[in-house]
Protein backbone atom coordinates (compact mmCIF):
# COMPACT_ATOMS: atom_id res chain seq x y z
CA UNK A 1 22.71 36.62 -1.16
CA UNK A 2 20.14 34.48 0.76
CA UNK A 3 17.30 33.17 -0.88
CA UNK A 4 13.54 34.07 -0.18
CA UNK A 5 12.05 30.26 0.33
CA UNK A 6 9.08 29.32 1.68
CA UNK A 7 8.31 26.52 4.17
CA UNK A 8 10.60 23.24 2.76
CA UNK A 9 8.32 21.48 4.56
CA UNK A 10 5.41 22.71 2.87
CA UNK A 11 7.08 22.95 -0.74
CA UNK A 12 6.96 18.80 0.19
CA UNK A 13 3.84 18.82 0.89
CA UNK A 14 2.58 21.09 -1.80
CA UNK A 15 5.07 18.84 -4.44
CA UNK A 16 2.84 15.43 -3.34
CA UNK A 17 -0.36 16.94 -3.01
CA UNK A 18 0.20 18.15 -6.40
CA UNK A 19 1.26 15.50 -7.68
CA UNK A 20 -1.47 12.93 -6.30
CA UNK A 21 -3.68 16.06 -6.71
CA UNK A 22 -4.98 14.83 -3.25
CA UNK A 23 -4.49 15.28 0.14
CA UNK A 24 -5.56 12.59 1.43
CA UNK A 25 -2.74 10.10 -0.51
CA UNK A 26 -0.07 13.52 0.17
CA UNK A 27 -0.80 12.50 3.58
CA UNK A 28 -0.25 8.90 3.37
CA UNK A 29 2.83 9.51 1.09
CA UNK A 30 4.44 11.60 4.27
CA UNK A 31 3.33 9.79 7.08
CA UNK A 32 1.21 13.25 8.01
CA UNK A 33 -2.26 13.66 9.18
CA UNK A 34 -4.39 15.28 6.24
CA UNK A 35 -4.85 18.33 9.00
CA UNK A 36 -1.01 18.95 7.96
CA UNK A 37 -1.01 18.88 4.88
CA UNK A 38 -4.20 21.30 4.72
CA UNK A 39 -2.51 23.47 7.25
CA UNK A 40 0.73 23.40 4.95
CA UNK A 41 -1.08 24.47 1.91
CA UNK A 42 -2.89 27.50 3.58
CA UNK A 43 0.51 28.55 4.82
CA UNK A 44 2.22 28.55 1.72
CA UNK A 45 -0.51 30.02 -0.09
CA UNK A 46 -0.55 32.73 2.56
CA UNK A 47 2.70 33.19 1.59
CA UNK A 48 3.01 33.12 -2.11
CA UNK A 49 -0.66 35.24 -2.14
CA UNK A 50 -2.27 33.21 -4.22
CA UNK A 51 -4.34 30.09 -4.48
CA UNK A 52 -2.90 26.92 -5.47
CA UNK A 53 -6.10 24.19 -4.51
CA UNK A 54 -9.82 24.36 -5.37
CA UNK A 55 -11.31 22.68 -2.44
CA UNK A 56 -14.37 20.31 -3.51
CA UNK A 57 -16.68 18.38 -1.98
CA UNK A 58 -15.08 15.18 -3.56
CA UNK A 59 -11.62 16.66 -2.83
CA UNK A 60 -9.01 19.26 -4.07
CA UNK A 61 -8.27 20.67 -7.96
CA UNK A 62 -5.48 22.50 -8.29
CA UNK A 63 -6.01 25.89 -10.09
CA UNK A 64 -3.72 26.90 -12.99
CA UNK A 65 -1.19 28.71 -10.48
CA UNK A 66 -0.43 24.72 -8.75
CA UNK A 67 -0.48 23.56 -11.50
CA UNK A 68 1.99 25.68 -13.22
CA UNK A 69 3.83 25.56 -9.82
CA UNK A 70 4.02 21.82 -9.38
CA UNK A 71 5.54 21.31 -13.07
CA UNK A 72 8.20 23.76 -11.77
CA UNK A 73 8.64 22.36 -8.53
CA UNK A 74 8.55 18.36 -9.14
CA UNK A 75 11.57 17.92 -11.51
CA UNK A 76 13.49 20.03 -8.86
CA UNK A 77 12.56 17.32 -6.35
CA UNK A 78 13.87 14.99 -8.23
CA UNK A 79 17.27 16.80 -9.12
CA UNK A 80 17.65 17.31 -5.72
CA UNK A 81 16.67 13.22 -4.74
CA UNK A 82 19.25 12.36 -7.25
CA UNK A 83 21.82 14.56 -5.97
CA UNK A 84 21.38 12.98 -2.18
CA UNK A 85 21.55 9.49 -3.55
CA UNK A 86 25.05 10.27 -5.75
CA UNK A 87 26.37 11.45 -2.65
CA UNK A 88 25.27 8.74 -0.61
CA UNK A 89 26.67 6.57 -3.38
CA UNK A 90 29.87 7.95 -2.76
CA UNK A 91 31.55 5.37 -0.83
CA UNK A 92 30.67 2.05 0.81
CA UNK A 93 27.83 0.30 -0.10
CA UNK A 94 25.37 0.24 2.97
CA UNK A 95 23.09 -2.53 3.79
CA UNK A 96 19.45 -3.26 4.65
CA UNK A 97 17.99 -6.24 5.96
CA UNK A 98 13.89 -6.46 5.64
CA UNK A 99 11.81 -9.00 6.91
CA UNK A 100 8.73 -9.86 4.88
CA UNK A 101 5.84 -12.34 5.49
CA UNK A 102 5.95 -14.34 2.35
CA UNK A 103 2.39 -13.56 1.01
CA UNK A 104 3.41 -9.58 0.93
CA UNK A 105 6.67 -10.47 -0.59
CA UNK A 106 5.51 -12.29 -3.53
CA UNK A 107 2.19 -10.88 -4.35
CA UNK A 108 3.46 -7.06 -3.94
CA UNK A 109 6.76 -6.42 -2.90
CA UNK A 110 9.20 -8.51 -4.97
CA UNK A 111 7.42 -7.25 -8.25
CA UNK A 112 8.63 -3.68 -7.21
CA UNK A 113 12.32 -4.00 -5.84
CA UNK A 114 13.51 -2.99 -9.38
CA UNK A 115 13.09 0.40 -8.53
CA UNK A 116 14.37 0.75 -5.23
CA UNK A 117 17.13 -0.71 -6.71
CA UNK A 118 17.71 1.28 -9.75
CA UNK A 119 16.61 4.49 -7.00
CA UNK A 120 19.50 3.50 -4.65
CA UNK A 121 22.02 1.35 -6.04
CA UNK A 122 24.26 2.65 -2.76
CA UNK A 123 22.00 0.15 -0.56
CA UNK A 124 21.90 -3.58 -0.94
CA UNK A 125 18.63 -4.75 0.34
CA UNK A 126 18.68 -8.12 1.93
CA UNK A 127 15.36 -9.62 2.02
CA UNK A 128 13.73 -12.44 4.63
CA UNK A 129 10.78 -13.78 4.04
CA UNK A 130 9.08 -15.24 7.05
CA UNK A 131 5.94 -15.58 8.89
CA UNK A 132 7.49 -15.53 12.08
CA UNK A 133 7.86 -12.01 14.13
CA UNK A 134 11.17 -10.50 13.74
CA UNK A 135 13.00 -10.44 17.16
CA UNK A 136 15.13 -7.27 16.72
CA UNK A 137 17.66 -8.15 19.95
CA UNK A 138 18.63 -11.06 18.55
CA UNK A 139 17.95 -11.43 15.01
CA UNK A 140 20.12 -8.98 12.43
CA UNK A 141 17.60 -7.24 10.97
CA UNK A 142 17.05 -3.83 10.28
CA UNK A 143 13.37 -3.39 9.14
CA UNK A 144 9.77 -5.61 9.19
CA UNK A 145 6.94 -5.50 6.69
CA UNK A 146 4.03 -6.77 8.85
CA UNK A 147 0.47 -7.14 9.10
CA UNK A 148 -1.57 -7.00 11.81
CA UNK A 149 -3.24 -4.18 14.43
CA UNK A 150 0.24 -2.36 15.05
CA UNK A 151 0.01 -3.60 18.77
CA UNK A 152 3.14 -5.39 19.07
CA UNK A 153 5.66 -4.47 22.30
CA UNK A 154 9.33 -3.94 21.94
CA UNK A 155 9.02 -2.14 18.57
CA UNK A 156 8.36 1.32 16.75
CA UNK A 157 5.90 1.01 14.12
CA UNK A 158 4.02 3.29 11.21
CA UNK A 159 0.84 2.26 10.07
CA UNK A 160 1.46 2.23 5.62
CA UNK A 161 -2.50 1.52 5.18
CA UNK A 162 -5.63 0.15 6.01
CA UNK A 163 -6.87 -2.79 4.25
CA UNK A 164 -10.41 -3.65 2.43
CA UNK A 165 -11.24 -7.56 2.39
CA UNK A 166 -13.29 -9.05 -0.62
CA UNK A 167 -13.70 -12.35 -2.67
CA UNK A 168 -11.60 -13.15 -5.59
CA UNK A 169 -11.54 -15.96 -8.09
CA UNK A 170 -9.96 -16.12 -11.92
CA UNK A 171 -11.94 -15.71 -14.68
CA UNK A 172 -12.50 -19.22 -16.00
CA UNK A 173 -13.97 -19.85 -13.02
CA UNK A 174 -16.42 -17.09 -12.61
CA UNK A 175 -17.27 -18.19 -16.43
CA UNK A 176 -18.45 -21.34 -14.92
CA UNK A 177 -20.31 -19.45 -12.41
CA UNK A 178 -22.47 -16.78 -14.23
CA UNK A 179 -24.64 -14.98 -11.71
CA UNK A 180 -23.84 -15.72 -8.85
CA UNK A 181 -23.84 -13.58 -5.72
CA UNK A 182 -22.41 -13.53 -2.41
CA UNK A 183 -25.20 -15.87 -1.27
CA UNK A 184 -23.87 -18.55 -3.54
CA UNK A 185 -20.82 -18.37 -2.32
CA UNK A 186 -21.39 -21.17 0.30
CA UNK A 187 -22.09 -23.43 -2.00
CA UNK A 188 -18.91 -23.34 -4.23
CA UNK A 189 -15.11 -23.76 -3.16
CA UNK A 190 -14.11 -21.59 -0.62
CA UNK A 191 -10.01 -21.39 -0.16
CA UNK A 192 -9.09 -20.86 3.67
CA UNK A 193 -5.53 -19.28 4.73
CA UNK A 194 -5.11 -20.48 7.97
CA UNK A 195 -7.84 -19.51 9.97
CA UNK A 196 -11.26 -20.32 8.69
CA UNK A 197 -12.97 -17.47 10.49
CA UNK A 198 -11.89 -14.86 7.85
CA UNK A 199 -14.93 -16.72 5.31
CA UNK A 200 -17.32 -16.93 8.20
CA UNK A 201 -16.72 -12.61 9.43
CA UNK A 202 -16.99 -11.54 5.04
CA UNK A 203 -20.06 -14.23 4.49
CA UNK A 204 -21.84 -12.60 7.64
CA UNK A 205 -20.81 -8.72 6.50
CA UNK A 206 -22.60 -9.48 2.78
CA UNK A 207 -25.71 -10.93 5.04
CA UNK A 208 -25.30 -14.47 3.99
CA UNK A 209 -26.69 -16.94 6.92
CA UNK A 210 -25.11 -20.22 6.20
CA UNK A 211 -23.42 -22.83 8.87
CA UNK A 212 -21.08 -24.15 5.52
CA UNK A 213 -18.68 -20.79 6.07
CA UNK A 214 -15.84 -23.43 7.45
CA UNK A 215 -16.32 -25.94 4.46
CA UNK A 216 -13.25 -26.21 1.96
CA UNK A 217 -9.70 -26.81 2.10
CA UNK A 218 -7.08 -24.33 3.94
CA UNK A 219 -3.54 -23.50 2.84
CA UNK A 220 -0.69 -21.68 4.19
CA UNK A 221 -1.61 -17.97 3.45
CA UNK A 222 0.52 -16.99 0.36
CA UNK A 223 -1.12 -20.33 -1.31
CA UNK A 224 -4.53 -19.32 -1.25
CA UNK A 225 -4.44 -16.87 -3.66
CA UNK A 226 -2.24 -18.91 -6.16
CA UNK A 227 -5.19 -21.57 -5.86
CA UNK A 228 -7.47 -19.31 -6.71
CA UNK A 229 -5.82 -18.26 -9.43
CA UNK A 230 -5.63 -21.65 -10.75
CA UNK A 231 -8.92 -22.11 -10.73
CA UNK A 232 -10.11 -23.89 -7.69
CA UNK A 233 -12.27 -21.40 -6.35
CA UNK A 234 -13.07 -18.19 -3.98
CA UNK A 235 -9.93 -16.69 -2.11
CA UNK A 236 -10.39 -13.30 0.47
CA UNK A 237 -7.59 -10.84 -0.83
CA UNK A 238 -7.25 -7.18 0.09
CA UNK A 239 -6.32 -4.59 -1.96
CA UNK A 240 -2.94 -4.76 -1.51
CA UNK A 241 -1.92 -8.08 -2.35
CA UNK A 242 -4.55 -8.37 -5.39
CA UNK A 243 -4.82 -4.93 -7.45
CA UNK A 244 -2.01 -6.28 -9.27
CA UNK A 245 -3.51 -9.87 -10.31
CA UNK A 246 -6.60 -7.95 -11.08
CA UNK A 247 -4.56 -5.59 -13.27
CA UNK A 248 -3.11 -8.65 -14.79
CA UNK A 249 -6.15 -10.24 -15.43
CA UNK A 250 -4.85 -13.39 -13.12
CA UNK A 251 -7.44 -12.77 -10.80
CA UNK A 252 -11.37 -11.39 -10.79
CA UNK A 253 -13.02 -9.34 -8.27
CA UNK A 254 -17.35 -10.55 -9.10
CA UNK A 255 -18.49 -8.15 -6.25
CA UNK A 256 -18.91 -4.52 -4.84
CA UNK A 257 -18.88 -6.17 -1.15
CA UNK A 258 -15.91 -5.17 0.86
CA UNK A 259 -15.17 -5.08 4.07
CA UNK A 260 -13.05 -3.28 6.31
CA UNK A 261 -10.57 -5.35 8.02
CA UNK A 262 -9.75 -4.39 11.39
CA UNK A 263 -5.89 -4.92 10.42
CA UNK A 264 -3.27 -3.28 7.98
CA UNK A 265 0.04 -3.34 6.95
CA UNK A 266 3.09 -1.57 8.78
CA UNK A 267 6.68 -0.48 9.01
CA UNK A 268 8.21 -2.06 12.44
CA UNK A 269 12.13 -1.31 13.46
CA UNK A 270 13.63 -2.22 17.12
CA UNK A 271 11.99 0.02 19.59
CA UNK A 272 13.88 3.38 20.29
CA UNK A 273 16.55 2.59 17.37
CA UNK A 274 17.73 5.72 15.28
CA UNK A 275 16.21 5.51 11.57
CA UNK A 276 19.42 5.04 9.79
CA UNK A 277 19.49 6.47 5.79
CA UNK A 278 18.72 3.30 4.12
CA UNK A 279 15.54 2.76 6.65
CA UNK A 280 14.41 5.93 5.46
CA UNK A 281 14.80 5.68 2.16
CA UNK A 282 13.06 2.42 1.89
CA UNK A 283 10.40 3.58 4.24
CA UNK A 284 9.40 6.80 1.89
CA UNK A 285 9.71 4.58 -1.41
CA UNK A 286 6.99 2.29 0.21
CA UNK A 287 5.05 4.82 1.43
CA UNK A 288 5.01 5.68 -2.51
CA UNK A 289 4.23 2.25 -3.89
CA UNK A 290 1.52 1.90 -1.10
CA UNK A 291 -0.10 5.11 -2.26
CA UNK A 292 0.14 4.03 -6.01
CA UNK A 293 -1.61 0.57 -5.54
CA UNK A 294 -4.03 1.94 -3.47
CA UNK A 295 -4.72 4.72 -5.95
CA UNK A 296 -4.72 1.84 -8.85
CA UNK A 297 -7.09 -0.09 -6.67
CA UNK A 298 -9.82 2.41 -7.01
CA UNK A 299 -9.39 3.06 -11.09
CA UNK A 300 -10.36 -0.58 -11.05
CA UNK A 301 -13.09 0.06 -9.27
CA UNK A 302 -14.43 2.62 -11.08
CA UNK A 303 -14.15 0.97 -14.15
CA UNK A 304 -16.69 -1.27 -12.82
CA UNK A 305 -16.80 -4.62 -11.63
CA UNK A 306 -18.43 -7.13 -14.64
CA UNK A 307 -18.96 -10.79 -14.80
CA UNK A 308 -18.20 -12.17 -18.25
């Protein structure tokens, strides 16, 4: 007998808006526009004749029908995720080959390869971390973690998420500090990755006229941060690479300035190249860890940001 299902599509949709109980990070989660995953949810309640979202001015609720709905639905996702991965495990072990820049790698990625790994033990990922562009005719590899503006030729890229630049520093050094505010900030150690224009376009978005922007020493970019967290001064991190140091305690945010970078971070294969299994499967689990730190980033933030 065949069965009466709605949309898959929009059960998807429905399963990570309910989850996330927002739209917005559904979106993200599903590389959709939040116009999809609105029109989704109007469809299937249409269908099942009932509501299954409050919608709010701060965002969406779900009303006891989602949520009763989305405890059904979720653990049959993930029967029916671990059912595709023992059958993909069913045979040869396939390979994937990412490139990294090294910052990303060891400030976010690295930390969270555990479970990919324990998700799809059929796929051994290979990982290269390198600051150099990934030439995908005549390097062997499969997938690149970048950052940048997404304008590169020759490849097919998804935007994972935009990025929010701000000043960090570890504790014992703020302690040393007490008060201060961005307009201080020429005055103390300022830690440079690469190009010293990043300290001069944040001092001039908090208002702070100074000609010292360019004073103090510059490092290789995944250095940067690990001097600032020994210590030695301000670093500019985004919320990506930092949530977890802050998390950690390794590493303080001291102010509500941020600003929005006109960069981000993004999924780049060979231009035109099919998306094999594995490149899928890593792409959706990073769409997932992007949406969780970015969704950690703002718990931190609204736990308030205090000097000690």
């Amino acid at each position: 007998m065949a069965r009466r299902l709605p949309s898959l599509n929009g059960l998807k949709a429905f399963e990570a808006a309910a989850r996330a109980e927002s739209f917005t990070d559904a979106a993200a989660e599903l590389f959709v526009t939040h116009a999809a995953i609105s029109r989704h949810m109007r469809e299937l309640e249409d269908y099942l004749g009932t509501q299954l979202f409050i919608r709010t001015g701060r965002g969406v609720e779900l009303t006891d029908a989602g949520r009763q709905f989305g405890g059904r639905l979720s653990p049959l996702f993930d029967q029916l995720a671990d059912a595709s991965r023992e059958a993909a495990a069913v045979g040869q072990v396939r390979s994937l080959k990412v490139s990294v820049q090294p910052n990303l790698a060891s400030h976010w990625l690295v930390a969270r390869l555990g479970a990919f790994n324990e998700l799809h033990p059929d796929i051994e990922l290979l990982v290269d971390s390198s600051n150099d562009l990934v030439d995908f005719y005549a390097q062997d590899i499969d997938l690149g973690l970048r950052y940048g503006y997404g304008n590169w030729e020759d490849v097919d890229a998804v935007k994972l998420t935009e990025c929010v630049v701000f000043p960090v520093c570890s504790a014992g050094y703020l302690e040393k500090h007490k008060g201060i505010t961005p307009k201080d900030l020429p005055k103390l150690n300022l830690l440079h990755e690469d190009k010293k224009q990043w300290w001069t376009d944040w001092l001039a978005f908090a208002g702070v006229e100074t000609s010292e922007a360019n004073r103090g020493p510059v490092y290789q970019s995944q250095l940067a941060l690990e001097a600032a967290q020994n210590g030695q001064g301000f670093a500019l991190a985004d919320q990506i690479l930092f949530t977890r140091s802050m998390v950690e305690g390794w590493l303080v945010k001291p102010f509500s300035q941020e600003m929005k970078d006109h960069g981000g971070y993004w999924l780049v294969r060979k231009k035109g190249s099919r998306e094999s299994g594995p490149m899928r499967a890593f792409r959706e689990w990073l769409a997932g860890e992007i949406v969780d730190t970015n969704r950690k980033y703002q718990q931190v933030k609204q736990q308030g940001l205090k000097q000690p």
